[in-house]
N, C-alpha and C. Protein backbone atom coordinates (compact mmCIF):
# COMPACT_ATOMS: atom_id res chain seq x y z
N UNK A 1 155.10 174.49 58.60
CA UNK A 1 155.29 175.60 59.50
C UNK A 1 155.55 176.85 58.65
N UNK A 2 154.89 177.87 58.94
CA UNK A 2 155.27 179.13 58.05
C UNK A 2 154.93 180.57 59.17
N UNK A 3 155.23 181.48 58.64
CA UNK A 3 154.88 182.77 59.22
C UNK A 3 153.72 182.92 59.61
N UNK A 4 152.71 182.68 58.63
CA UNK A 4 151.24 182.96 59.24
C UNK A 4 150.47 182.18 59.83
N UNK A 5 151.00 181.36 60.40
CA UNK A 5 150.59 180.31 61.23
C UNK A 5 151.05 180.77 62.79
N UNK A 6 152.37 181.30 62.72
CA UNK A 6 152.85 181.55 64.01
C UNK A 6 151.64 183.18 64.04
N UNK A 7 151.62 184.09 62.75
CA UNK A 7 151.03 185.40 63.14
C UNK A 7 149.60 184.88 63.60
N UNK A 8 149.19 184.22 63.23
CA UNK A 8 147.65 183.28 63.93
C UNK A 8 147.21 183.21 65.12
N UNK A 9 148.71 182.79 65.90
CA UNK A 9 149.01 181.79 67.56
C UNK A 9 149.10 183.19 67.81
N UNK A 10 149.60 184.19 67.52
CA UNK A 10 150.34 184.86 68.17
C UNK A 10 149.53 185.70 69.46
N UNK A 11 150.40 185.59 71.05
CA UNK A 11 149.68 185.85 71.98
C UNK A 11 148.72 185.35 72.42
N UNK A 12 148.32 184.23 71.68
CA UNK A 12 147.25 183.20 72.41
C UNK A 12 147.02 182.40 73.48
N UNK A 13 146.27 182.61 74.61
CA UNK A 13 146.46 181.90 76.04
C UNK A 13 146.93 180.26 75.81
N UNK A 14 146.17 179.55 74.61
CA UNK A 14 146.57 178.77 74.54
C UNK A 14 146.51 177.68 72.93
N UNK A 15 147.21 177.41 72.71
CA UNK A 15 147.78 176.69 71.72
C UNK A 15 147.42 175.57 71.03
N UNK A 16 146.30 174.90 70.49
CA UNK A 16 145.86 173.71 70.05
C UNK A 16 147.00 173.30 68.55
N UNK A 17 147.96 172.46 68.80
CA UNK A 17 148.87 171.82 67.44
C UNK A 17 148.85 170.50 67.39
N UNK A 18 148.36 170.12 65.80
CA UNK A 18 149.15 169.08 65.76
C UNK A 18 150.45 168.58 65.87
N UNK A 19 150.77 167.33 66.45
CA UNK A 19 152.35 167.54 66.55
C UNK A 19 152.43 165.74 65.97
N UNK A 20 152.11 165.26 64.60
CA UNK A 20 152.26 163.75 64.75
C UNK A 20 153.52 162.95 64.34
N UNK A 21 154.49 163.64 64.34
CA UNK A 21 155.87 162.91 64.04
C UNK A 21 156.88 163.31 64.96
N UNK A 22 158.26 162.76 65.20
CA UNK A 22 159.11 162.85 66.20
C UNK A 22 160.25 163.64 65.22
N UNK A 23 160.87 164.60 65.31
CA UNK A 23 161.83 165.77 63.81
C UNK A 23 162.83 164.47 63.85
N UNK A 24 163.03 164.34 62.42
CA UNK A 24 164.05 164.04 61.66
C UNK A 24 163.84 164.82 60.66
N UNK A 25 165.02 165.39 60.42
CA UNK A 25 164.85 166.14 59.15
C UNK A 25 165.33 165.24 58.15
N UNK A 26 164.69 165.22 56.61
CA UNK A 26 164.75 164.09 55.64
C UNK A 26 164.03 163.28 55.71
N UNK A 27 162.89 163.12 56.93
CA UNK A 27 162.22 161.83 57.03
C UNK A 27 160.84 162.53 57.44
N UNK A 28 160.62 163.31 56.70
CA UNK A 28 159.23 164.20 57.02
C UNK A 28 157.96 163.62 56.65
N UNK A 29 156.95 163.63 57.32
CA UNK A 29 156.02 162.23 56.81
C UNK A 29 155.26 163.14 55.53
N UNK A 30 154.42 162.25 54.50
CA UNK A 30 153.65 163.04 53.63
C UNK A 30 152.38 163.88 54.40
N UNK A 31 152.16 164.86 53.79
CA UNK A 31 151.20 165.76 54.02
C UNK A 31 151.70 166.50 54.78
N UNK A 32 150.69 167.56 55.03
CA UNK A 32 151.10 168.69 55.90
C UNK A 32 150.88 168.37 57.20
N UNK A 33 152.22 168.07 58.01
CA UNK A 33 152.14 167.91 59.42
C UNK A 33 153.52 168.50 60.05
N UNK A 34 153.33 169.10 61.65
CA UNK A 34 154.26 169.11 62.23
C UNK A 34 154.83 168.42 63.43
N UNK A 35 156.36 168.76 64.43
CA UNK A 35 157.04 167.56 64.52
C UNK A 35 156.29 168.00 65.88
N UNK A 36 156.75 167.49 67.25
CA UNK A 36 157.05 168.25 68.31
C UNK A 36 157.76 169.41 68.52
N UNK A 37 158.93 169.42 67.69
CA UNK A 37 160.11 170.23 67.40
C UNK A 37 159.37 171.42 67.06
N UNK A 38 159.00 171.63 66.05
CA UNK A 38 158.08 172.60 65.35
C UNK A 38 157.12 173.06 65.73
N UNK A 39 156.11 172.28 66.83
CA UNK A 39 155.28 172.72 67.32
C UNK A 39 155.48 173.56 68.48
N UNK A 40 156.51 173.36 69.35
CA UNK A 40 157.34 173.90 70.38
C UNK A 40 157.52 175.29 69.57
N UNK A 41 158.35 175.15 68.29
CA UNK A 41 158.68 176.14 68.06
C UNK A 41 157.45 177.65 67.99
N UNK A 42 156.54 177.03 67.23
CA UNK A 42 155.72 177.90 67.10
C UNK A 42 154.86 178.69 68.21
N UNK A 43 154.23 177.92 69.06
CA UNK A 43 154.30 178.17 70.66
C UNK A 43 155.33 179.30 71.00
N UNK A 44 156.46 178.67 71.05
CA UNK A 44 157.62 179.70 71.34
C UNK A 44 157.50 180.98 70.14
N UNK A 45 157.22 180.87 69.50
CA UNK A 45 157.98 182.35 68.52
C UNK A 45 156.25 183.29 68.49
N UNK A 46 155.65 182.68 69.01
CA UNK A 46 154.08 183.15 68.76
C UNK A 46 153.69 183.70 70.25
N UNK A 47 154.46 183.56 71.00
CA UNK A 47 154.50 183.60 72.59
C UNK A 47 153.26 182.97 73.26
N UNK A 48 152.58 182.14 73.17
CA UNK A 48 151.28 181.83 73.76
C UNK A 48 151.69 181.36 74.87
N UNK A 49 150.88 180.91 76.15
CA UNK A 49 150.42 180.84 77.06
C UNK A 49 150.92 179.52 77.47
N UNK A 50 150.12 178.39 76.67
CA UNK A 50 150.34 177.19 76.87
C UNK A 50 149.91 176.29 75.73
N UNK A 51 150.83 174.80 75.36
CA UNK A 51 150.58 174.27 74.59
C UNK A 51 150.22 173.12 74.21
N UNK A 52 148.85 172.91 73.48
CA UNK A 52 147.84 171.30 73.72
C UNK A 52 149.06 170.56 72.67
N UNK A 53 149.11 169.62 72.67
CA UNK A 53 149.41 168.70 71.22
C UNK A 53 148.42 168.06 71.17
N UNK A 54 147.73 167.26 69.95
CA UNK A 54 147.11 166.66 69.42
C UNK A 54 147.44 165.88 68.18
N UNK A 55 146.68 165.01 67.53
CA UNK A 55 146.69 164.12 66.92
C UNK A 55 148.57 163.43 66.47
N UNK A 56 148.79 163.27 67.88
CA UNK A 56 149.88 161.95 67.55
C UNK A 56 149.23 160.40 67.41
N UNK A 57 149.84 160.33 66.31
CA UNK A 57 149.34 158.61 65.91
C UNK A 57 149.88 157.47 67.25
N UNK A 58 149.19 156.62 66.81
CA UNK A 58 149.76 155.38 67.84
C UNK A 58 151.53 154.88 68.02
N UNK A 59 151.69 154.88 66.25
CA UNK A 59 153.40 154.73 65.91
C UNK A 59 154.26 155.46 66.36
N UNK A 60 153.82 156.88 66.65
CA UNK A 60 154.55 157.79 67.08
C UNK A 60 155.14 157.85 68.93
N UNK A 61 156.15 157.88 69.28
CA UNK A 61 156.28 158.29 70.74
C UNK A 61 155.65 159.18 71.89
N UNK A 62 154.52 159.57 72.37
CA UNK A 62 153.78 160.40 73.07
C UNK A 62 154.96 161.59 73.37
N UNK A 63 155.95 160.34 74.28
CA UNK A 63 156.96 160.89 75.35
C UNK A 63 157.42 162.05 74.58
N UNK A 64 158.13 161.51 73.38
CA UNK A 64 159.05 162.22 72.73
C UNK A 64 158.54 163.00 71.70
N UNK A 65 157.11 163.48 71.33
CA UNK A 65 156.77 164.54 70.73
C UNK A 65 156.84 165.05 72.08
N UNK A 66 156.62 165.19 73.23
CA UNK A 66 156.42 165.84 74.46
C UNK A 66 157.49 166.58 74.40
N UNK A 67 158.57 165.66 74.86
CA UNK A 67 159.84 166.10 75.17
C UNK A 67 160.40 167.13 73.89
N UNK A 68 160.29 167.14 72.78
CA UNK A 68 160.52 167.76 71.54
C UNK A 68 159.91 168.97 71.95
N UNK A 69 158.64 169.37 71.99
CA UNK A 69 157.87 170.52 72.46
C UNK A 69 158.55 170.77 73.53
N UNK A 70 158.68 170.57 74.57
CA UNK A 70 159.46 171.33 75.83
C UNK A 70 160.56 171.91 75.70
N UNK A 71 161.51 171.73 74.98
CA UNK A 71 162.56 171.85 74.67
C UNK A 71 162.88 173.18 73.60
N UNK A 72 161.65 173.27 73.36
CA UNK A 72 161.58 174.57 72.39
C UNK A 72 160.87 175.69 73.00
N UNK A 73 159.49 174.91 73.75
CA UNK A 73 158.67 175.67 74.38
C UNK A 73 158.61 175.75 75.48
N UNK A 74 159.08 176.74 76.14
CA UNK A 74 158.71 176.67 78.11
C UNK A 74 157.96 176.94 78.35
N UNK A 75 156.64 176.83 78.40
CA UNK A 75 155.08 177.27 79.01
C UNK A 75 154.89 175.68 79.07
N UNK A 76 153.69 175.60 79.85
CA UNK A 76 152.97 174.05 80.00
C UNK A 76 152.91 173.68 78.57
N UNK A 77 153.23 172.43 78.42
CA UNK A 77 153.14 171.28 77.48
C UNK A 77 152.40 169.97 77.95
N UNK A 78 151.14 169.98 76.87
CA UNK A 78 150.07 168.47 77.24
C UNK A 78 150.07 167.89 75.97
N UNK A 79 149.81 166.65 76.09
CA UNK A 79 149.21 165.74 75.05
C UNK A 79 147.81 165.39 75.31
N UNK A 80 146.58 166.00 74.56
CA UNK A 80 145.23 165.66 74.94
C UNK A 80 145.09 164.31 74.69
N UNK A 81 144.15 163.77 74.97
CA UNK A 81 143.57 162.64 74.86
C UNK A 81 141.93 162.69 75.13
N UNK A 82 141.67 161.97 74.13
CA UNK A 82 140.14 161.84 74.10
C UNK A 82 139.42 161.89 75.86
N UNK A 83 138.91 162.94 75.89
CA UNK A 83 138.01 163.39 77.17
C UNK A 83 138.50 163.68 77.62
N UNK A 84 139.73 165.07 77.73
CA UNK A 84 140.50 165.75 78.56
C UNK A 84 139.46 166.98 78.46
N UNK A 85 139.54 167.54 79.58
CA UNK A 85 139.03 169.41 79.43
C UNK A 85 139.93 170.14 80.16
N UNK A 86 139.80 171.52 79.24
CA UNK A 86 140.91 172.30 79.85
C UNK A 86 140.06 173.39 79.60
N UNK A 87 140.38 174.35 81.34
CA UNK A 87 139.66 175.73 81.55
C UNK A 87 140.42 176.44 80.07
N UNK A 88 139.68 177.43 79.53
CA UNK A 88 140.25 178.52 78.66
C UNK A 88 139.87 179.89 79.07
């Protein structure tokens, strides 16, 4: 997560993030990924519209990257899934 990622989002109707881990801080998976937590956040500080999540792994909790994003972000929160469409 950094600044120019949120200056990116910023004002965007809507939001495509990865979100594939549940935040623990200390237990951050390798590579560059963010939590729900983080993804909420960015949504939120970027003000967009509404926010997709994508690529949560199987291991991971759907619910609770969900719930992580809501909690940061108040606009609609989805988890896509293969063959969803959404008007833009």
């Amino acid at each position: 997560m950094c600044d120019q990622v949120i200056e990116l989002a910023r004002g965007a109707d809507v939001l495509l993030s990865e979100a594939s881990w549940t935040h623990a801080p200390g237990v951050r998976p390798d590579g560059i990924h963010l939590s729900g937590t983080e993804a909420g956040q960015v949504a939120a500080r970027a003000g967009v519209g509404e926010l997709l999540l994508t690529h949560i792994p199987p291991w991971t909790s759907r619910e609770d990257v969900i719930a992580e994003a809501k909690a940061e972000f108040h606009g609609p929160v989805h988890a896509v899934t293969s063959g969803d469409v959404y008007r833009i």
